[in-house]
Protein backbone atom coordinates (compact mmCIF):
# COMPACT_ATOMS: atom_id res chain seq x y z
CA UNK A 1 23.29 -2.50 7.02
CA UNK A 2 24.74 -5.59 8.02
CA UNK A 3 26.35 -7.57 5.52
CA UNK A 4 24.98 -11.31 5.17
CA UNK A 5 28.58 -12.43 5.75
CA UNK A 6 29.78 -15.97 6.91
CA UNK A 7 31.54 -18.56 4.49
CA UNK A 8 30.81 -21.73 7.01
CA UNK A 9 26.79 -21.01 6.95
CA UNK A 10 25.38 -24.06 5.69
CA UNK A 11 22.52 -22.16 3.92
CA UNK A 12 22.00 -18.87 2.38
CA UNK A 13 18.36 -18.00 3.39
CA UNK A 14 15.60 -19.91 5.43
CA UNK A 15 12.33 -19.16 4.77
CA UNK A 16 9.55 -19.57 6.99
CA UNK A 17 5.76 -20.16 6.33
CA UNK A 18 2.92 -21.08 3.78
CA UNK A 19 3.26 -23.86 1.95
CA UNK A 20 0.33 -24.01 -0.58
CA UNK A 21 -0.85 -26.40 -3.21
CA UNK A 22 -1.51 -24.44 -6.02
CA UNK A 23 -3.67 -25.94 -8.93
CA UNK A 24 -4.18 -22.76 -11.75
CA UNK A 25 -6.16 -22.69 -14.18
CA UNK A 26 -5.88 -20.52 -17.54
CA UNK A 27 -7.84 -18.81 -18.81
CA UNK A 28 -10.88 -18.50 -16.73
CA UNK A 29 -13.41 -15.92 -17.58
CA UNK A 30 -14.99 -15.44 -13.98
CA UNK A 31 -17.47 -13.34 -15.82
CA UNK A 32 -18.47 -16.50 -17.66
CA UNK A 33 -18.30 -19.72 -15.64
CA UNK A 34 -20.21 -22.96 -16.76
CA UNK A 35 -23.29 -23.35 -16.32
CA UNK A 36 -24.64 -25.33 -13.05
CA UNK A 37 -24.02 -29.01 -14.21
CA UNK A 38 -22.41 -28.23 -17.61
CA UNK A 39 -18.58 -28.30 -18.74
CA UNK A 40 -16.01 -25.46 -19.85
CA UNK A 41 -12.86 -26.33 -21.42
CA UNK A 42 -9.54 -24.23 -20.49
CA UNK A 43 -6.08 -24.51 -22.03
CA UNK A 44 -4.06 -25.27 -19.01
CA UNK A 45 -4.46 -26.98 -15.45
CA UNK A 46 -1.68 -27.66 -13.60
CA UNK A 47 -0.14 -28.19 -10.35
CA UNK A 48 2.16 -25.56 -8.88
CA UNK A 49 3.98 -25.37 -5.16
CA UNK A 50 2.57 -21.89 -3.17
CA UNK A 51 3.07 -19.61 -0.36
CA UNK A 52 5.71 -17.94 0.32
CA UNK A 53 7.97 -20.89 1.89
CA UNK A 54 7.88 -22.79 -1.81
CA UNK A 55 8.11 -19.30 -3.94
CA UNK A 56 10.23 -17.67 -2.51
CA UNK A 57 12.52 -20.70 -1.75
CA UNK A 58 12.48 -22.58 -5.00
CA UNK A 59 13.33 -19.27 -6.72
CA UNK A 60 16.54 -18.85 -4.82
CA UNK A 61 17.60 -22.25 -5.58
CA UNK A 62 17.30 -21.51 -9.58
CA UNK A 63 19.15 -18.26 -8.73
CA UNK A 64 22.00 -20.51 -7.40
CA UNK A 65 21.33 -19.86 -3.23
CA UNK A 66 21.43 -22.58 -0.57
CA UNK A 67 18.30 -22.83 1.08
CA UNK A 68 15.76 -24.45 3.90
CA UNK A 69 12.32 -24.63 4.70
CA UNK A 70 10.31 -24.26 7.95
CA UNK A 71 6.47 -24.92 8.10
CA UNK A 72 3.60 -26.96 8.20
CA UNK A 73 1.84 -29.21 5.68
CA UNK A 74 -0.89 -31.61 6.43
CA UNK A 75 -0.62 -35.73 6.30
CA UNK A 76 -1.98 -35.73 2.67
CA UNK A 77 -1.17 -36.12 -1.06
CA UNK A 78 -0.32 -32.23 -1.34
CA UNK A 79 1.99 -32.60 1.54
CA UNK A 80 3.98 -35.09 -0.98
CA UNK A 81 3.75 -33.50 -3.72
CA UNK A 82 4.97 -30.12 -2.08
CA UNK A 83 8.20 -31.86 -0.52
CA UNK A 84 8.73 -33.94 -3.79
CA UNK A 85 8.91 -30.42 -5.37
CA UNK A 86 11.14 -28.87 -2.64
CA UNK A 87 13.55 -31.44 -2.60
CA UNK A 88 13.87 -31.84 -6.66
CA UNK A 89 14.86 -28.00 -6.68
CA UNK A 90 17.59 -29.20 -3.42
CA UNK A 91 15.81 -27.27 -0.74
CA UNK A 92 16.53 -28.57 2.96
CA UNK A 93 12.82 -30.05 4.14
CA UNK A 94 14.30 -31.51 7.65
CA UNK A 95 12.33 -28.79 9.39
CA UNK A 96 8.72 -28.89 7.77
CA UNK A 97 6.29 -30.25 10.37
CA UNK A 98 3.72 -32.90 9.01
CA UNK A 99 0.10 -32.14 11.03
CA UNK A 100 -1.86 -35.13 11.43
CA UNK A 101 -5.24 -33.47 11.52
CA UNK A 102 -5.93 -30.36 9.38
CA UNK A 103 -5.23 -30.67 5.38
CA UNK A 104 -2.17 -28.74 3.57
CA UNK A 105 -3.10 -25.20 2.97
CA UNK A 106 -4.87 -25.22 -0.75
CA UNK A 107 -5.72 -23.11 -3.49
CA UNK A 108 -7.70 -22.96 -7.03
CA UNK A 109 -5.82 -19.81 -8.97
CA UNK A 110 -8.19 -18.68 -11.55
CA UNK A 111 -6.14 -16.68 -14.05
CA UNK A 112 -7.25 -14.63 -16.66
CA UNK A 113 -6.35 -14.03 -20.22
CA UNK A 114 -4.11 -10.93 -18.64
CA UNK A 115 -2.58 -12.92 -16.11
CA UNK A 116 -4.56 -11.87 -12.83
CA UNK A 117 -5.68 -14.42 -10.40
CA UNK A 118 -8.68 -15.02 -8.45
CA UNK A 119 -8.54 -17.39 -5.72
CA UNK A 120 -10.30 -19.92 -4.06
CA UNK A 121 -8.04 -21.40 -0.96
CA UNK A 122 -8.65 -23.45 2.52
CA UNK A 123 -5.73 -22.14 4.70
CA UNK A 124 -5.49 -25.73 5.93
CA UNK A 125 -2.47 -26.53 8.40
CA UNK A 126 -1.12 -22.83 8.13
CA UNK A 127 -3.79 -22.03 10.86
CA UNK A 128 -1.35 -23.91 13.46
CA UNK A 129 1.93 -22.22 12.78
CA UNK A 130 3.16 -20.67 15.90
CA UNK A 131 5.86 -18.72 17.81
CA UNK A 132 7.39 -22.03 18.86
CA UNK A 133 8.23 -23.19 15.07
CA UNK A 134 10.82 -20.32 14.91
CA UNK A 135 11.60 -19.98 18.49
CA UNK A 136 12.40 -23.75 18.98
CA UNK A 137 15.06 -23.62 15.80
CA UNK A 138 17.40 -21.43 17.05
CA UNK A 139 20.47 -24.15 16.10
CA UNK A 140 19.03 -24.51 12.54
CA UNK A 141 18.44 -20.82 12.19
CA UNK A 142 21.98 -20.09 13.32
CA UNK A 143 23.14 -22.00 10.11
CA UNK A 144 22.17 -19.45 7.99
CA UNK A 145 23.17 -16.15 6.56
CA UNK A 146 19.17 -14.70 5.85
CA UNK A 147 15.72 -15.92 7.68
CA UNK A 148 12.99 -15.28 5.62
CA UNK A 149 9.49 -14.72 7.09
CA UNK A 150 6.06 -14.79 5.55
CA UNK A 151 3.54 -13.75 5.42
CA UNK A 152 2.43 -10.80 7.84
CA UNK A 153 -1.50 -10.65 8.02
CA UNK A 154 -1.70 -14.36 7.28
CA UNK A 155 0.05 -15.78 10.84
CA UNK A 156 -3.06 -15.32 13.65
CA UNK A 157 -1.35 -17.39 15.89
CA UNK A 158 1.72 -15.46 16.03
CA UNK A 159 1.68 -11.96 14.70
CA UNK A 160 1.57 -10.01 18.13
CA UNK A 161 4.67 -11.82 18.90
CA UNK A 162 6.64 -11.38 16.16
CA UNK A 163 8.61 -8.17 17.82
CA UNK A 164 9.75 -11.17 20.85
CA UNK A 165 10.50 -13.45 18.52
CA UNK A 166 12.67 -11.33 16.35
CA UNK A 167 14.64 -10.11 19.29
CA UNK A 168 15.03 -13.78 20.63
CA UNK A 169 16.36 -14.32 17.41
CA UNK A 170 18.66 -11.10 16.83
CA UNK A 171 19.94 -12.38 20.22
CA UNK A 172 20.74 -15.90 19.93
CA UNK A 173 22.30 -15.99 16.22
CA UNK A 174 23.54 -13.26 13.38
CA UNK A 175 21.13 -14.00 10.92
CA UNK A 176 19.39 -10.78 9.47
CA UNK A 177 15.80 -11.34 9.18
CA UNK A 178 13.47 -10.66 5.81
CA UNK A 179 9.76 -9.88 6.59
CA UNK A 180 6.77 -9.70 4.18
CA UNK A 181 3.41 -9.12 4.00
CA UNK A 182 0.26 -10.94 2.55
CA UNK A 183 -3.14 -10.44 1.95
CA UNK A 184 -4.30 -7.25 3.34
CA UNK A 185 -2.69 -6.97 6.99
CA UNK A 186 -5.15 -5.17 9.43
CA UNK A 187 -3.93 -1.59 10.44
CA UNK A 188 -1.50 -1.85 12.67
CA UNK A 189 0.76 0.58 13.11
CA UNK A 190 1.95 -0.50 16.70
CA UNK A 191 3.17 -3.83 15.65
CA UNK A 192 5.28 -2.33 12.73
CA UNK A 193 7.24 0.83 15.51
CA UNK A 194 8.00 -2.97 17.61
CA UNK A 195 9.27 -5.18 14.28
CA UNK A 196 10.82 -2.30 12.51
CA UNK A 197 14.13 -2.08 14.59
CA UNK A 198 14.98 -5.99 14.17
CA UNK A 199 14.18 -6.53 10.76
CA UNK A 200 16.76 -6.10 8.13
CA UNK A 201 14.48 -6.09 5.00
CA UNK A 202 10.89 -5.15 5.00
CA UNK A 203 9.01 -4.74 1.37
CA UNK A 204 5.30 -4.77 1.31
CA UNK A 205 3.49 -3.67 -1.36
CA UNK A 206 1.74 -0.22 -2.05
CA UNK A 207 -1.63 -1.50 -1.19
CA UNK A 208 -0.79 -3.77 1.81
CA UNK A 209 1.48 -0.59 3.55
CA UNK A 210 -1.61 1.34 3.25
CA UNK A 211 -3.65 -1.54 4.42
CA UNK A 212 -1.16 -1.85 7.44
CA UNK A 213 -0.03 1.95 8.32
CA UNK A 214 -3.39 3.46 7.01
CA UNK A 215 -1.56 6.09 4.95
CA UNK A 216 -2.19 6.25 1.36
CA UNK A 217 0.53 7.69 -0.01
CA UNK A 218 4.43 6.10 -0.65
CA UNK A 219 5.78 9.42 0.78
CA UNK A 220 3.70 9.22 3.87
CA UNK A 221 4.65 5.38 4.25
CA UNK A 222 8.26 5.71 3.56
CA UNK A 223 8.32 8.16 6.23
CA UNK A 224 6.45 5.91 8.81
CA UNK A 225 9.02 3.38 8.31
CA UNK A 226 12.12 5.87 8.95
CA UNK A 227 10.48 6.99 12.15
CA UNK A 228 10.20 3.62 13.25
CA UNK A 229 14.10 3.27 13.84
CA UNK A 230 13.97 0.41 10.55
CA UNK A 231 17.18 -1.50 10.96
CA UNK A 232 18.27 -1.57 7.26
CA UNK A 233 16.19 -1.20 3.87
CA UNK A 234 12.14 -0.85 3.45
CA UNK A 235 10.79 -0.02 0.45
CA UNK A 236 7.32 -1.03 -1.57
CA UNK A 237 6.32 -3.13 -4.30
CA UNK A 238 4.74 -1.07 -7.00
CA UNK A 239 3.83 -4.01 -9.47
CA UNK A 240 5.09 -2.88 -13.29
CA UNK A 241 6.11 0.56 -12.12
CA UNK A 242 9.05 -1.12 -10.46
CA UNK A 243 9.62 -0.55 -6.83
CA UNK A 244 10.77 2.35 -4.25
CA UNK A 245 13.29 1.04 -1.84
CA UNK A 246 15.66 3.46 1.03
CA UNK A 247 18.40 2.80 3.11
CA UNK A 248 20.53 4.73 5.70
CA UNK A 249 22.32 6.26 2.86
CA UNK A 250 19.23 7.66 0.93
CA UNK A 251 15.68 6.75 -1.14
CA UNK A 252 15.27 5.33 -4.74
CA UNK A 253 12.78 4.89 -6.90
CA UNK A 254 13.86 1.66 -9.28
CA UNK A 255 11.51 1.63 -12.56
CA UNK A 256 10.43 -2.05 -13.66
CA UNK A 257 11.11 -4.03 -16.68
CA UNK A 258 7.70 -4.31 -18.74
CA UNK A 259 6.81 -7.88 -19.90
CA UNK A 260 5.44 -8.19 -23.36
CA UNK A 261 2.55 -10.43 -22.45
CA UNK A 262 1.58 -11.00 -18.63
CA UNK A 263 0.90 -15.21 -18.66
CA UNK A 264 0.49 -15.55 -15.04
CA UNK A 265 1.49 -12.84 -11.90
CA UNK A 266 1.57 -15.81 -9.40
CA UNK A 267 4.23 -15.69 -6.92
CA UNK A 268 5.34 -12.05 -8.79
CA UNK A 269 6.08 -10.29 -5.56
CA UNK A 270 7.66 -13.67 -3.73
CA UNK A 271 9.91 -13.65 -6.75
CA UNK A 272 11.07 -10.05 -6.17
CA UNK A 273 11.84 -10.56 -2.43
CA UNK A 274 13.71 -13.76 -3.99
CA UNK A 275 15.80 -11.54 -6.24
CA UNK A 276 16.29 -8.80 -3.62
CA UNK A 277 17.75 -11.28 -1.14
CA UNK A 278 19.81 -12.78 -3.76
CA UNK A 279 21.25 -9.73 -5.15
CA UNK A 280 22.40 -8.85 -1.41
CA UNK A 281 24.15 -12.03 -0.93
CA UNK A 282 25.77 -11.67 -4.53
CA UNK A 283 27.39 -7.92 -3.08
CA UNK A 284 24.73 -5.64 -4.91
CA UNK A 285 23.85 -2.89 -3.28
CA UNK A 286 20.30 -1.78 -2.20
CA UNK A 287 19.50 0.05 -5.51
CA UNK A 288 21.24 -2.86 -7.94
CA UNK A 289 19.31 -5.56 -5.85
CA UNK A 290 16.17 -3.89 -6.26
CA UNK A 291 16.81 -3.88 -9.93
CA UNK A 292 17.88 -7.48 -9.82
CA UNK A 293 14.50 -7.79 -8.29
CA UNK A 294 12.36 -6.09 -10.74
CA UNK A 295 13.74 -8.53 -13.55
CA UNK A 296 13.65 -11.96 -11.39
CA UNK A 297 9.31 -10.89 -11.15
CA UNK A 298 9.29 -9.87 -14.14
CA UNK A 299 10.70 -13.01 -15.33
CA UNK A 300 8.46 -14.50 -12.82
CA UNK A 301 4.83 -13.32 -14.89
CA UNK A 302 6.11 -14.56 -17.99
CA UNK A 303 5.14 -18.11 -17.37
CA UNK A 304 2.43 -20.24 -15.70
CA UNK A 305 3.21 -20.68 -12.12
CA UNK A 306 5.22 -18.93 -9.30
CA UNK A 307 8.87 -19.72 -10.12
CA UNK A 308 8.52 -21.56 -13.65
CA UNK A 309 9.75 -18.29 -14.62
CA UNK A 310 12.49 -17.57 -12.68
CA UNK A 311 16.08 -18.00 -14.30
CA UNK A 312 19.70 -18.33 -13.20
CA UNK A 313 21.41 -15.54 -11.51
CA UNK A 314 23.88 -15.15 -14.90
CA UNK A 315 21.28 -15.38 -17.08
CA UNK A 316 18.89 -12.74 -15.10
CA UNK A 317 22.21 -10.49 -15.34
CA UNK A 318 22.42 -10.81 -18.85
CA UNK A 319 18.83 -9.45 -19.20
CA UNK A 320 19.86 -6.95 -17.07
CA UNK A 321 22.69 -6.16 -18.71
CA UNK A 322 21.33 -5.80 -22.53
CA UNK A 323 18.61 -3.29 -21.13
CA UNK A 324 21.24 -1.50 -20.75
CA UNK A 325 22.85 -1.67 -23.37
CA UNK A 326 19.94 -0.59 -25.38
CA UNK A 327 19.16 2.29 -22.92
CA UNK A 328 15.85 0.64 -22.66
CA UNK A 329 13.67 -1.77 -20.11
CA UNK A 330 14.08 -5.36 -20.87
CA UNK A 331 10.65 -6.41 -22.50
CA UNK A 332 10.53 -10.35 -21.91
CA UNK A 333 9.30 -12.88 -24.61
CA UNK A 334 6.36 -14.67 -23.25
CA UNK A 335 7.07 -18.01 -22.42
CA UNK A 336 4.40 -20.78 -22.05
CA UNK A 337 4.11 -23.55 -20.20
């Protein structure tokens, strides 16, 4: 694979699409909601950036990358609270588009006392982002060493024409290109043989690959992806288990780092793509930035919110490192916020 090379680049990844306003909730027993009319107290609400655009970007920032933004917020009070956010972390906003009309893309994260979320969310201004909002950024994407883009199955508007727009792009610059999935993708199997070959880092997880390839099993999947003529690495998210991830110069599985208490998996797999990406800038190769991946999620669940988590890239190391050392997987204090 192509290394993300290039001193002069004035940013290390741009990531393109959701931006979310998160507000979480913990714990909510979905089992046992209030009463029609009545009141239930919680411990925590709060107000979190989401979508892949804030995640993943903010959690490259604390893991010391240089970073921008593309994509599309509404002409509200989440749109200034989102860009507030972005900016105080130092991420490059120039390119987010303000929509008049529809609302920014919302959510209500019900969490659980084990830290998994149920959602309630109004996609909001997300429903107009389009081929042009890449296409028409060629000179801003050129600035960059790594273009981000999220989330496949959530992008109507421009999903068939993500193969064109990746060759456009591939044409025009040297930026290598990050894809990832969301939801549950439709089956499409077409799509991914016509991505595949321009996309330097592809990732899903288990359950959206076997949404999107129909094959069940990570053998089966991993093979799909090599037939497709895949560019670089693939691989898939496999929650605590870790992840499996393959290049051109062979196939590992990387085990995961358990976390003594899960507080909140929000932004868990955003976080890994974060680490992966930062790992590869840093020099690691594909099995040490899968590793470096594992721990910046794990770090991820052990605190309310989708990059609350997430430490520095030294400190992540260090974690790293005294696993190690003890021949054993990091187990991470819970932290709470």
């Amino acid at each position: 694979m192509k290394k993300p090379t290039g001193s002069g680049n004035a940013f290390d990844v741009v990531v393109f699409g959701l931006l979310v306003a998160d507000i979480l909730g913990r714990p909510v027993d979905l089992k046992r909601l209030p009463k029609r009319g009545s009141l239930q107290l919680i411990d925590t609400i709060a107000f979190s950036t989401g979508g892949n655009a804030a995640n993943v970007g903010i959690a490259l920032r604390k893991l010391g990358m240089k970073v921008g933004v593309i994509g599309r917020l509404g002409n509200d009070i989440w749109r200034d609270l989102i860009i507030g956010t972005l900016r105080t972390h130092g991420v490059d906003c120039a390119h987010i588009n303000s929509d008049e009309t529809p609302q920014t893309s919302a959510t209500i994260v019900c969490v659980d006392t084990g830290g998994e979320r149920s959602f309630l969310h109004t996609p909001g201004a997300t429903r107009d982002i389009r081929s042009e909002d890449l296409t028409s950024r060629l000179e801003y994407l050129s600035k960059t060493k790594i273009l981000m883009v999220g989330y496949l199955g959530l992008l109507p508007q421009m999903e068939n024409d993500l193969p064109k727009i990746f060759r456009k792009i591939k044409e025009k610059t040297n930026v290598l290109i990050a894809l990832d999935t969301g939801g549950i993708p439709r089956r499409n199997r077409r799509l991914v043989k016509a991505f595949l070959p321009y996309v330097d880092f592809f990732i899903p997880s288990l359950n959206e690959a076997r949404s999107l390839t129909g094959y069940l099993s990570s053998g089966e999947i991993m093979g799909f992806f090599r037939d497709c003529n895949a560019s670089a690495v693939v691989g898939l998210k496999l929650g605590k288990k870790g992840c499996l991830v393959a290049d051109r110069d062979g196939e590992y599985f990387v085990p995961g780092f358990p976390v003594k208490k899960v507080v909140d998996a929000t932004g868990a797999g955003d976080s890994f793509y974060a680490g992966f990406l930062a790992g590869s800038l840093r020099g690691l190769d594909t099995y040490h930035a899968a590793e470096f991946a594992n721990m910046v999620g794990a770090c991820c669940v052990s605190a309310i919110g989708a990059s609350t988590g997430i430490r520095t890239f030294d400190e992540t190391q260090q974690f790293i490192k005294w696993a190690r050392e003890k021949n054993v997987q990091q187990i991470l204090h819970t932290v709470v916020i």
